[in-house]
Protein backbone atom coordinates (compact mmCIF):
# COMPACT_ATOMS: atom_id res chain seq x y z
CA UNK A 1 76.14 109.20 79.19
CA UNK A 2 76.47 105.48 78.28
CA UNK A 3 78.14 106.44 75.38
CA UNK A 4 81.04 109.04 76.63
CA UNK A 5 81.68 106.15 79.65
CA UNK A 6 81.92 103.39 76.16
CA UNK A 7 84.42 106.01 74.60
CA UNK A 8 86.20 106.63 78.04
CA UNK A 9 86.62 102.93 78.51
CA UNK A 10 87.94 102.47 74.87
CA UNK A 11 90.76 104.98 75.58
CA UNK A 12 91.54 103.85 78.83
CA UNK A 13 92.25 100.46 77.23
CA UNK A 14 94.14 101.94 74.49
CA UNK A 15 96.62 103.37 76.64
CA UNK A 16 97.18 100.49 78.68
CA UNK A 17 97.78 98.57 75.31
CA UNK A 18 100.37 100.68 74.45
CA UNK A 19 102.11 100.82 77.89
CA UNK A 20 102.17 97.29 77.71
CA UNK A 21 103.81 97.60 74.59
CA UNK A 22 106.28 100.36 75.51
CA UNK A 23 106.93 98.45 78.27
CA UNK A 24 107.78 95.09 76.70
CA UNK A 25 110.28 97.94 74.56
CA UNK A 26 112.27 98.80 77.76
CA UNK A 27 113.05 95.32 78.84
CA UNK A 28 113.88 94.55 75.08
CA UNK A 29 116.44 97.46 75.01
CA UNK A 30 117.91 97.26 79.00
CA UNK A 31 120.87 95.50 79.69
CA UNK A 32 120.75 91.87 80.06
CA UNK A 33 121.51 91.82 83.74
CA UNK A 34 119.76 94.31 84.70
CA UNK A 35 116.05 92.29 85.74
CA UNK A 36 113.87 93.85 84.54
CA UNK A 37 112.12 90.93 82.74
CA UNK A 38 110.14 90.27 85.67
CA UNK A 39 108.17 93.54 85.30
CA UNK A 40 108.16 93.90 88.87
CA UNK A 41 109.55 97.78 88.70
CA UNK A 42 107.21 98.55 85.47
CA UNK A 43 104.25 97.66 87.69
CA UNK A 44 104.86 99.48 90.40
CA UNK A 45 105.57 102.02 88.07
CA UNK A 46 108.83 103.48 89.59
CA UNK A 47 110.01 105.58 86.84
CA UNK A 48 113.64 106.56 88.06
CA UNK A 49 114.24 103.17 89.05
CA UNK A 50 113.30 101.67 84.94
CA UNK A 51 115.27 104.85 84.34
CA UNK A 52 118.21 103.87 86.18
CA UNK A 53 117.97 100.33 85.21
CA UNK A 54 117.02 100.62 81.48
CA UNK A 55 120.28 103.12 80.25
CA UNK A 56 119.88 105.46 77.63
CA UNK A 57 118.70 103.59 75.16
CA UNK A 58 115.74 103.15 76.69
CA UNK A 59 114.76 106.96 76.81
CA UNK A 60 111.88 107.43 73.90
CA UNK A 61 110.09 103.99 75.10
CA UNK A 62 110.27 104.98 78.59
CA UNK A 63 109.12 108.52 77.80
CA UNK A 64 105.75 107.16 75.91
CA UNK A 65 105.77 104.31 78.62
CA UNK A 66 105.23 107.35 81.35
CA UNK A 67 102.72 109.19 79.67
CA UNK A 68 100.62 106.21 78.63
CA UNK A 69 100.59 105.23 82.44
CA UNK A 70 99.76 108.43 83.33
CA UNK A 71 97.13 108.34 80.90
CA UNK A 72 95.61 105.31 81.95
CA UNK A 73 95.02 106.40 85.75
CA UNK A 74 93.58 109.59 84.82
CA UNK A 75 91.20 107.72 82.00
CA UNK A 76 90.13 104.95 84.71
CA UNK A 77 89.55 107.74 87.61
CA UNK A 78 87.34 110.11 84.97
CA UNK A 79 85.55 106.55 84.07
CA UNK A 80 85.11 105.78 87.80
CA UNK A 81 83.99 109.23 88.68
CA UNK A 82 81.25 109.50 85.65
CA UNK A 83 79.88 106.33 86.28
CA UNK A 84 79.31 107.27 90.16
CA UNK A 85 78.17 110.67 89.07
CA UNK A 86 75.52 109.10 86.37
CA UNK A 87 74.90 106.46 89.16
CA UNK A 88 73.81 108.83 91.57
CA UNK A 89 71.14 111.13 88.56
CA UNK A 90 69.34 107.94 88.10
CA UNK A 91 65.96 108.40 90.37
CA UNK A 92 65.50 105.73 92.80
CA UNK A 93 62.51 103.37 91.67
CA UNK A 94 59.24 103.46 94.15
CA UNK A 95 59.65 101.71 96.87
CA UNK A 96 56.43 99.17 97.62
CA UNK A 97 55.41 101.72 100.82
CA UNK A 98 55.31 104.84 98.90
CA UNK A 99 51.83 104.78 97.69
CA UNK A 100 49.39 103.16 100.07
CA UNK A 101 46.63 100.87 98.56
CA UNK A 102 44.55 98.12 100.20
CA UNK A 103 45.68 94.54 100.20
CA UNK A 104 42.41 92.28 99.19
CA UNK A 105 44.45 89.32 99.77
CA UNK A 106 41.99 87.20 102.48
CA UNK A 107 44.66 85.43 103.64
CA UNK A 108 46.85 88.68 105.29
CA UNK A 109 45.04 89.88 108.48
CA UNK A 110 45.50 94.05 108.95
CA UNK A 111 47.57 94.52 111.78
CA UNK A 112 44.82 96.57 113.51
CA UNK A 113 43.10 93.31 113.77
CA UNK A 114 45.97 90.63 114.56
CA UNK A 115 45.98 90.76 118.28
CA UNK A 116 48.91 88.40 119.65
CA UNK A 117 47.89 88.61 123.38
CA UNK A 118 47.89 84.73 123.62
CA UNK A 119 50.54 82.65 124.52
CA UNK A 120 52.15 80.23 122.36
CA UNK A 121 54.60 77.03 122.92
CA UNK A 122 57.69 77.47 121.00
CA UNK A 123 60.07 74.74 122.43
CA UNK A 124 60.70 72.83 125.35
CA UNK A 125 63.37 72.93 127.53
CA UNK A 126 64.57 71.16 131.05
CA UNK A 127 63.34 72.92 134.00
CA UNK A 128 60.93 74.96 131.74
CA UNK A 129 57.22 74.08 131.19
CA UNK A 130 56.30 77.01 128.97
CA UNK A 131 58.54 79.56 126.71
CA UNK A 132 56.84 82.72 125.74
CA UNK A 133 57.59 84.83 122.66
């Protein structure tokens, strides 16, 4: 399973690489005023607006630009998904209480044994002589 998520991951990076890439290709190819240098609208990914923006010129590298985006969600939510799902198969380890054994540890008292009928000090406090816990 370790392996598909590695090969899942590698993808998923791949396509962001190359929107990166296409991206950097539509603000090479838009219009100088147009402001898209500050990637704002590529990472909000607002196609019609980089559309709108970019011209026609821009058409193949916004085409590729979409589907590697695209890609790249659907890549990171199978990743996220598989690694839950594999997550979740894994059996729980043993917790200490599920098999019971005797301590033989002198110092730990059983609690059948540990009375705590007697009163103790804890603190003082004005206007109280003894606290009880």
């Amino acid at each position: 399973m370790s392996v598909l998520l590695g090969v899942i991951t590698l993808f998923a990076v791949f396509t962001l690489v190359v929107a990166v890439m296409q991206a950097v290709a539509i603000v090479r190819v838009a219009p100088a005023g147009e402001k898209l240098g500050s990637f704002l609208p590529l990472g909000w990914w607002k196609f019609r607006q980089i559309e709108a923006k970019a011209g026609p010129a821009a058409a193949q590298p916004l085409t590729i630009y979409k589907r590697a985006v695209i890609a790249f969600i659907v890549f990171l939510l199978l990743g996220l998904f598989l690694s839950s799902w594999t997550i979740n198969q894994t059996p729980a380890p043993q917790s200490a209480s599920a098999e019971p054994r005797l301590i033989n540890d002198p110092r730990v008292i059983p609690a059948e044994f540990a009375f705590n009928t007697d009163n103790r000090r804890v603190a003082t406090m004005p206007g109280a002589l003894l606290l009880e816990s």
